[in-house]
Each structure stands twice: as C-alpha cells, then as structure tokens.
PDB file of N, CA and C in Angstrom:
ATOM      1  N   UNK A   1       0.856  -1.172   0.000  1.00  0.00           N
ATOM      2  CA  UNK A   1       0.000   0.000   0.000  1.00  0.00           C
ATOM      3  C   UNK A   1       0.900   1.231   0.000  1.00  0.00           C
ATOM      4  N   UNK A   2       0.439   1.807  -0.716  1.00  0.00           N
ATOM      5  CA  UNK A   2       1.274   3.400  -0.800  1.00  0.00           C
ATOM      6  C   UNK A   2       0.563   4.320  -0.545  1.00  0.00           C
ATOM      7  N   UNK A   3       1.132   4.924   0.839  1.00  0.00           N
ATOM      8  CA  UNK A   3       0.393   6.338   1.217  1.00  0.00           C
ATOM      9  C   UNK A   3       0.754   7.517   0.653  1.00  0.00           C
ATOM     10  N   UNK A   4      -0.212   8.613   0.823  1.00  0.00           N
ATOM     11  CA  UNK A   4       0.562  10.001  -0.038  1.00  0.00           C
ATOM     12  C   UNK A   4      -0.437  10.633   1.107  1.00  0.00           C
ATOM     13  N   UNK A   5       0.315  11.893   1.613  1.00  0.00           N
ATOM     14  CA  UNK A   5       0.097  12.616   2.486  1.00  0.00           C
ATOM     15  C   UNK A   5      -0.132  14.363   1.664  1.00  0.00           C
ATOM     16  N   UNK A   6      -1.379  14.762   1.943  1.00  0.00           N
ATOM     17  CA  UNK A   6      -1.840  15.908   1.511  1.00  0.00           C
ATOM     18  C   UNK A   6      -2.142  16.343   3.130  1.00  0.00           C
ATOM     19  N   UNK A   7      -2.060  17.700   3.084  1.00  0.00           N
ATOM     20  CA  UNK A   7      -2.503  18.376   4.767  1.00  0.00           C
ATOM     21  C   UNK A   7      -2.111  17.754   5.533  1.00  0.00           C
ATOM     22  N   UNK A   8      -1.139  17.283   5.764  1.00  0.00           N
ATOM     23  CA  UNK A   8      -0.674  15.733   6.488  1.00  0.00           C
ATOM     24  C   UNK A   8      -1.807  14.650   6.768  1.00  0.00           C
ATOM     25  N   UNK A   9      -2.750  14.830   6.169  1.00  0.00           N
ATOM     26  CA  UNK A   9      -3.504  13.199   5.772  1.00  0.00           C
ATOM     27  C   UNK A   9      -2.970  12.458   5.186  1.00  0.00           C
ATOM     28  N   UNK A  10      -3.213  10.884   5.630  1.00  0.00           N
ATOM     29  CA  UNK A  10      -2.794   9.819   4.546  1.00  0.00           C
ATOM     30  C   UNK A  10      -4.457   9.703   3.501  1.00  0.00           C
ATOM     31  N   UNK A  11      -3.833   9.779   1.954  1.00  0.00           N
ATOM     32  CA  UNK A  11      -4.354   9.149   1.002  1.00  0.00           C
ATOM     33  C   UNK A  11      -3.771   8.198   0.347  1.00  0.00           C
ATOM     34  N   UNK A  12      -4.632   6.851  -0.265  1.00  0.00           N
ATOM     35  CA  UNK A  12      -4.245   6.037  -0.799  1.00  0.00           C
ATOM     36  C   UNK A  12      -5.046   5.835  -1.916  1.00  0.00           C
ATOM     37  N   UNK A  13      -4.861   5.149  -2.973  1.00  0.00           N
ATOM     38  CA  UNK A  13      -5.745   4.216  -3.497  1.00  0.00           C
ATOM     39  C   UNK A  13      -6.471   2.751  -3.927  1.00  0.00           C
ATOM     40  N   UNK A  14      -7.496   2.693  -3.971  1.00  0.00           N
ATOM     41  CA  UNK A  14      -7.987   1.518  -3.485  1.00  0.00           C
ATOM     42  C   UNK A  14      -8.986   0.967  -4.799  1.00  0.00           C
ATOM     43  N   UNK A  15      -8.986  -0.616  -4.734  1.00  0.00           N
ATOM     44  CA  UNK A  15      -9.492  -1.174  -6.082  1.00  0.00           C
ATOM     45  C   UNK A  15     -11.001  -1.722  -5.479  1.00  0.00           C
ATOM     46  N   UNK A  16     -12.172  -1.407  -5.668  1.00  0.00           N
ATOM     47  CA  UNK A  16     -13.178  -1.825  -5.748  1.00  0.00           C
ATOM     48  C   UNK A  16     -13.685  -2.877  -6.390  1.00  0.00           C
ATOM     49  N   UNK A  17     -14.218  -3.757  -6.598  1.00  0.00           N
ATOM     50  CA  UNK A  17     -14.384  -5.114  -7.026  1.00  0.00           C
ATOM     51  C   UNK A  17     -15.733  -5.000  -6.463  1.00  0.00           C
ATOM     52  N   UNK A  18     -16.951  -5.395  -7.516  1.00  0.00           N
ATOM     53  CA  UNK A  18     -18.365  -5.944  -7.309  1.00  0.00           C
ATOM     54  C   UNK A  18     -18.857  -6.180  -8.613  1.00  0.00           C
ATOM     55  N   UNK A  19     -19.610  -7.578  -8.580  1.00  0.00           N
ATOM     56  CA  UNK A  19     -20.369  -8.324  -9.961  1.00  0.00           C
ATOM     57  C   UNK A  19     -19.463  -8.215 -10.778  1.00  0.00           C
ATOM     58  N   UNK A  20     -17.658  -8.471 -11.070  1.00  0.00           N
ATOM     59  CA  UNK A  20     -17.133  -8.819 -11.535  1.00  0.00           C
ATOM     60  C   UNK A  20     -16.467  -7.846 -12.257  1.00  0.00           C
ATOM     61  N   UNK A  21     -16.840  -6.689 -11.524  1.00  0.00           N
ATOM     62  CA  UNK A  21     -16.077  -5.473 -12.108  1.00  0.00           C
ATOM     63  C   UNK A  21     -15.497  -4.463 -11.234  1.00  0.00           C
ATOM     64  N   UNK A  22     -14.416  -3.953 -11.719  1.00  0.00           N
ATOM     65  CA  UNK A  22     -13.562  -3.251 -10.805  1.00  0.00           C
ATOM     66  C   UNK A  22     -13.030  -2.103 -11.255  1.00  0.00           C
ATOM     67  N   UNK A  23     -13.318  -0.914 -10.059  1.00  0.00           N
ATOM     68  CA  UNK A  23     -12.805   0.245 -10.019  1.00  0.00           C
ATOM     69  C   UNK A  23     -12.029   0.578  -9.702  1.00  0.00           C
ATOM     70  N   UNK A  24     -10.740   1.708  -9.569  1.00  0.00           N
ATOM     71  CA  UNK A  24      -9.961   2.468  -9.316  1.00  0.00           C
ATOM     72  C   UNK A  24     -10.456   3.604  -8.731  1.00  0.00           C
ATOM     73  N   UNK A  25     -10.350   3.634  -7.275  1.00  0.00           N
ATOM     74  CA  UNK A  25     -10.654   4.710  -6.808  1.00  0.00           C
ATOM     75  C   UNK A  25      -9.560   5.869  -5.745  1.00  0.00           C
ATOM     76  N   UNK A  26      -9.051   6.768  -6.764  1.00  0.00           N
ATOM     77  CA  UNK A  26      -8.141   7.373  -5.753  1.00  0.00           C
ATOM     78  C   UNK A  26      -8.422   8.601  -5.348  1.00  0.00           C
ATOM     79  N   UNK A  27      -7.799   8.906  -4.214  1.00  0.00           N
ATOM     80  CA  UNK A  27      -7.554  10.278  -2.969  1.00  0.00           C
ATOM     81  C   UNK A  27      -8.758   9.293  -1.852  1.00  0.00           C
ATOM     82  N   UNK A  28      -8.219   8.244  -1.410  1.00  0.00           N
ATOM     83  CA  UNK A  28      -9.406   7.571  -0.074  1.00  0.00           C
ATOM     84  C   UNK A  28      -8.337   8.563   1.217  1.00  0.00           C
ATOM     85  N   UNK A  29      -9.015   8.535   1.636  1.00  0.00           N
ATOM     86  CA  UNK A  29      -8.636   9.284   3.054  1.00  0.00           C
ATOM     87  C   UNK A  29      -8.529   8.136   3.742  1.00  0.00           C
ATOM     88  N   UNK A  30      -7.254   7.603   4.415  1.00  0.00           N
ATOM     89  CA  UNK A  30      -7.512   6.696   5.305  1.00  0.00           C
ATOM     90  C   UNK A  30      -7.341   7.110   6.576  1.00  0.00           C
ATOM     91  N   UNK A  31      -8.815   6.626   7.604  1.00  0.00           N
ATOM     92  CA  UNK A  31      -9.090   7.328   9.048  1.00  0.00           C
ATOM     93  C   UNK A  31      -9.310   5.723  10.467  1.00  0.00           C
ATOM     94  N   UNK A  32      -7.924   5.949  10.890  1.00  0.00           N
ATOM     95  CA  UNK A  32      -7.383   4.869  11.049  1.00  0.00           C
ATOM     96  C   UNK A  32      -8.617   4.599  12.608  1.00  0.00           C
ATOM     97  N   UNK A  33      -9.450   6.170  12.772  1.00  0.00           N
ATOM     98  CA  UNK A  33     -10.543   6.185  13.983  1.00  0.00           C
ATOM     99  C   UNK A  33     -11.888   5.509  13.567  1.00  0.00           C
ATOM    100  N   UNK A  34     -11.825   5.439  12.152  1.00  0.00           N
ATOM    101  CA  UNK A  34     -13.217   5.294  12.084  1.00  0.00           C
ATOM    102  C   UNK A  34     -13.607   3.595  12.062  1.00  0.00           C
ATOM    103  N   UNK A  35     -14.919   3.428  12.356  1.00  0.00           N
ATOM    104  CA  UNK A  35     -15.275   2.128  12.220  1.00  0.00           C
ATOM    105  C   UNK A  35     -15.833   1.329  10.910  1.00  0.00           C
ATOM    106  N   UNK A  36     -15.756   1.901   9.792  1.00  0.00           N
ATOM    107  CA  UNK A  36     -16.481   1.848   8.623  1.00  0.00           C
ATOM    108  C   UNK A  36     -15.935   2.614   7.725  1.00  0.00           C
ATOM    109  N   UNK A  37     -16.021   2.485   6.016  1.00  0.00           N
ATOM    110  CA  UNK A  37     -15.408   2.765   5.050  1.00  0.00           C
ATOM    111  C   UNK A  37     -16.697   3.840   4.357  1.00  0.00           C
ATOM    112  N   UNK A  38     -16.706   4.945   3.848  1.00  0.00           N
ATOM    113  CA  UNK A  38     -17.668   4.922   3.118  1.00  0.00           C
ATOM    114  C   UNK A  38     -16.864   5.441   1.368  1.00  0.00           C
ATOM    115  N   UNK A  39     -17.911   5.293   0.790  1.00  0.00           N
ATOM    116  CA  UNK A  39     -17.624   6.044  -0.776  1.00  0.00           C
ATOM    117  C   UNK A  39     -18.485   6.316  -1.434  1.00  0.00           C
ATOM    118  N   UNK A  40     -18.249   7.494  -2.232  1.00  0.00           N
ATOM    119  CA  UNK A  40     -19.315   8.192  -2.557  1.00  0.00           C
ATOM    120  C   UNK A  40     -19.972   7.697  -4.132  1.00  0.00           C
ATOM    121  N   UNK A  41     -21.223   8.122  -3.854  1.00  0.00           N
ATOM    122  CA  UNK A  41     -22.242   6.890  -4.208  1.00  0.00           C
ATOM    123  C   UNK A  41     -21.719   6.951  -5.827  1.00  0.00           C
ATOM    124  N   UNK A  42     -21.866   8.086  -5.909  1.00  0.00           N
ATOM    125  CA  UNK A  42     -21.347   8.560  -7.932  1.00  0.00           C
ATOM    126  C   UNK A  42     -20.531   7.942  -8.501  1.00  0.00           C
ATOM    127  N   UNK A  43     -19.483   7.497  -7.443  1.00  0.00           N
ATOM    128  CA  UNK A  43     -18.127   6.574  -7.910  1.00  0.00           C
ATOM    129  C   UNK A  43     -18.065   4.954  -8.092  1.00  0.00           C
ATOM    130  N   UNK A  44     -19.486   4.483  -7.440  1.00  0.00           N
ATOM    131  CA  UNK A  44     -18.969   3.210  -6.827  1.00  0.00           C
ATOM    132  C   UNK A  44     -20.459   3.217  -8.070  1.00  0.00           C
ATOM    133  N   UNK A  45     -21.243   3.851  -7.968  1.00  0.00           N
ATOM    134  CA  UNK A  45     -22.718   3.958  -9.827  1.00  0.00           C
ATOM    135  C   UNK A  45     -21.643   3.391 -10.296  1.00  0.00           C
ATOM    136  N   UNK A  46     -20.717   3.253 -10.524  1.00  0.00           N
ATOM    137  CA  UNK A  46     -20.143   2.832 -11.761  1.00  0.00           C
ATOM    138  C   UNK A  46     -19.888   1.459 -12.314  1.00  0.00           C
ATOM    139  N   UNK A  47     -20.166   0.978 -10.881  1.00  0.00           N
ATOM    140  CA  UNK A  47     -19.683  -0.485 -11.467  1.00  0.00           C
ATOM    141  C   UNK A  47     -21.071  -1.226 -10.778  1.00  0.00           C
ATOM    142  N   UNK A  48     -22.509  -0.649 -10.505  1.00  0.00           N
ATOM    143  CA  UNK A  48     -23.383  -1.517 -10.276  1.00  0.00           C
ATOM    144  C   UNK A  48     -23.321  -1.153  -8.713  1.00  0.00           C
ATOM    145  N   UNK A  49     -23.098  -0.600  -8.060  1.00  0.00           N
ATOM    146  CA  UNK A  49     -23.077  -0.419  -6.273  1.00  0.00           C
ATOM    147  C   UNK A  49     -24.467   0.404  -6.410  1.00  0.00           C
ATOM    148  N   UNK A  50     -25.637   0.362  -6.059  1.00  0.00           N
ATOM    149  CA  UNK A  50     -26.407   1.134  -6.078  1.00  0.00           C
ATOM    150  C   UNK A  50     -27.410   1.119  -4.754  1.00  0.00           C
ATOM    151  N   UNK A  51     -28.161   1.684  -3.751  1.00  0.00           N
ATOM    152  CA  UNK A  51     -29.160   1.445  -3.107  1.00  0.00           C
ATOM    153  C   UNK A  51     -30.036   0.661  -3.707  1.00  0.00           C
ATOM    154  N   UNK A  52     -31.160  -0.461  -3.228  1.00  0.00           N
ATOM    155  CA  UNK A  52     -32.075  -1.112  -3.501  1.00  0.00           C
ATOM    156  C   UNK A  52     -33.266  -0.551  -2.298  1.00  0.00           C
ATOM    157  N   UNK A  53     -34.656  -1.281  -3.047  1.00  0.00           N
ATOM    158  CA  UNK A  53     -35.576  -1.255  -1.796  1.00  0.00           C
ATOM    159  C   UNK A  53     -35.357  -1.984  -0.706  1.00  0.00           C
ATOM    160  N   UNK A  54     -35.667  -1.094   0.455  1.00  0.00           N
ATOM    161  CA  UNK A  54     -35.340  -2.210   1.467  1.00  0.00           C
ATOM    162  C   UNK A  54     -33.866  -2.157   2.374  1.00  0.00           C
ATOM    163  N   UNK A  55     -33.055  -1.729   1.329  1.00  0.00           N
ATOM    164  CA  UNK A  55     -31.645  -1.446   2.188  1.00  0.00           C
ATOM    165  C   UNK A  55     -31.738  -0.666   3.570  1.00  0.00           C
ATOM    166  N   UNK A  56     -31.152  -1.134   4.679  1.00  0.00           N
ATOM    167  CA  UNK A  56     -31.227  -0.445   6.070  1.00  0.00           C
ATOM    168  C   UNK A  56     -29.934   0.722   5.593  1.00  0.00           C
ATOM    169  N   UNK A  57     -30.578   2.168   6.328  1.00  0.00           N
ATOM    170  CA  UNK A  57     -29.337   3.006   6.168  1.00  0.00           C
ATOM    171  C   UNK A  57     -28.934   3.368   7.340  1.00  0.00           C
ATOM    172  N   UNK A  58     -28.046   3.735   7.237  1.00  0.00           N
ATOM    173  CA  UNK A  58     -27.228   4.792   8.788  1.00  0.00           C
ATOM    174  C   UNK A  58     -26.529   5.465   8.893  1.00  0.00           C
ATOM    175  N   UNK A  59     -26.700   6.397  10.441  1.00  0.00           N
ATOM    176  CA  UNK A  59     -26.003   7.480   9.904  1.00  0.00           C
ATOM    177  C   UNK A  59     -24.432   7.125  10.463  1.00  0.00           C
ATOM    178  N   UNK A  60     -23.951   8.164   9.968  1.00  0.00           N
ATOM    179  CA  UNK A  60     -22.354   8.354   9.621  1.00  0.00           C
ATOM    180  C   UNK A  60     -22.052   9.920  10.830  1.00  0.00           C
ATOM    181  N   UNK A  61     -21.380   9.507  11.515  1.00  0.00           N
ATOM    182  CA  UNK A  61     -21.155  10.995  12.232  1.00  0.00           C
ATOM    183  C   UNK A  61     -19.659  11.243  12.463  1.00  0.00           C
ATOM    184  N   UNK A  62     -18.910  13.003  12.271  1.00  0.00           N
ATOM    185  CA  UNK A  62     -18.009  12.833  12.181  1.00  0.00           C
ATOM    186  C   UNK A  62     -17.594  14.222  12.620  1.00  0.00           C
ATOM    187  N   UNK A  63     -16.629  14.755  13.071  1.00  0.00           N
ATOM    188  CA  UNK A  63     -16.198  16.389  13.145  1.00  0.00           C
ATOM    189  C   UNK A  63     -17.351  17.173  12.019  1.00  0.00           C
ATOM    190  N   UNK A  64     -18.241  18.006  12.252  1.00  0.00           N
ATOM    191  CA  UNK A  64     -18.465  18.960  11.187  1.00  0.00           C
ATOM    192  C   UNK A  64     -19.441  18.481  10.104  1.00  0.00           C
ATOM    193  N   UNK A  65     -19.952  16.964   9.960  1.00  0.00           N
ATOM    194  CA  UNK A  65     -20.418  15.786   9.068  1.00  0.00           C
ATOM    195  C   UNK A  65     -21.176  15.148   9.456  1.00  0.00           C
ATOM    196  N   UNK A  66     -22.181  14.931   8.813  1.00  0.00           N
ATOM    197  CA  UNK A  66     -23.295  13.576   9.466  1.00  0.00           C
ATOM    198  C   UNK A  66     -23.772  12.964   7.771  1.00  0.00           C
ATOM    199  N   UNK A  67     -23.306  11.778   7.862  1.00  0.00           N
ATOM    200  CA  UNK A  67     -23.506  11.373   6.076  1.00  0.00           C
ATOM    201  C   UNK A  67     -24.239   9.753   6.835  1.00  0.00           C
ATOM    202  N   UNK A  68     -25.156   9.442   5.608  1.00  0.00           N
ATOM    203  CA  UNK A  68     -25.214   8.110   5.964  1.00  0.00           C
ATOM    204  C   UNK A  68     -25.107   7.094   4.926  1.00  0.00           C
ATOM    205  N   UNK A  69     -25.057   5.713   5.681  1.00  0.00           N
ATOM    206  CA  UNK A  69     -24.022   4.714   5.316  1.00  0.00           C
ATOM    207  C   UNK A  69     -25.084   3.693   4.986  1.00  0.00           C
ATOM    208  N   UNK A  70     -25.217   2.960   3.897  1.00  0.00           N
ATOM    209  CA  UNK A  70     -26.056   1.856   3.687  1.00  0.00           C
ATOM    210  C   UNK A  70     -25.091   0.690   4.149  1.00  0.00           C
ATOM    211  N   UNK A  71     -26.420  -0.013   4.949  1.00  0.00           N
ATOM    212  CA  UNK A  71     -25.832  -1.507   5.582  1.00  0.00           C
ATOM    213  C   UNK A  71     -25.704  -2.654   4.213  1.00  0.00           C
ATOM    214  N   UNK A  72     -24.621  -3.115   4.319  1.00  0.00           N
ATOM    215  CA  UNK A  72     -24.357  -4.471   3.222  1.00  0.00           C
ATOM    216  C   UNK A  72     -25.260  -5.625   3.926  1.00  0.00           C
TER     217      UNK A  72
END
C-alpha cells in the first residue's frame, strides 16, 4: 500500500471489485478512527453499487459531518 500525504492526511488508493467489475478509486482518506469505510455513491454507480428497496441506512457521524451509510 502506498500512502501520499496531503494536509498531512494519509491518502491512498484503493481497487473496488463488485459483480465482476472493478474500479480504481483514488484520494481515499484513510481514518485509522473510524469504524467503517464509506464512498461516494457517484463513484462506486459505476460499477453496479447502487441502493435497492429495502436497504437499512445509517447514519455516519463525524467532526463537522453527518452522512449516511447503507448496511451491506
């Protein structure tokens, strides 16, 4: 894994894989506090990641942020 530090954050990038297809997704912020990964929804549309009916969601809370997170 190769980190790259912007604002002294670590960013990396990371390969997504679902239904047999795979993305490239770079600048992930890695937040070595948090309990969960998220990504944003526009990026991951791409390869079939989408909400369904029925999906449980939740929220996401963070400094300044409240986003929420669909349960797998």
């Amino acid at each position: 894994m190769h980190l790259t530090l912007k604002d002294d954050l670590p960013f990396v990038t990371v390969d997504v894989a679902y239904g047999g297809t795979q993305i490239e997704v770079p600048h992930v912020l890695v937040d070595t506090g948090s309990a969960s990964t998220m990504l944003a929804a526009d990026v991951v549309v791409q390869i079939g990641i989408v909400p369904e009916p029925g999906d449980a969601l939740h929220m996401m809370r963070g400094i300044g942020r409240i986003e929420l997170e669909r349960e797998h």
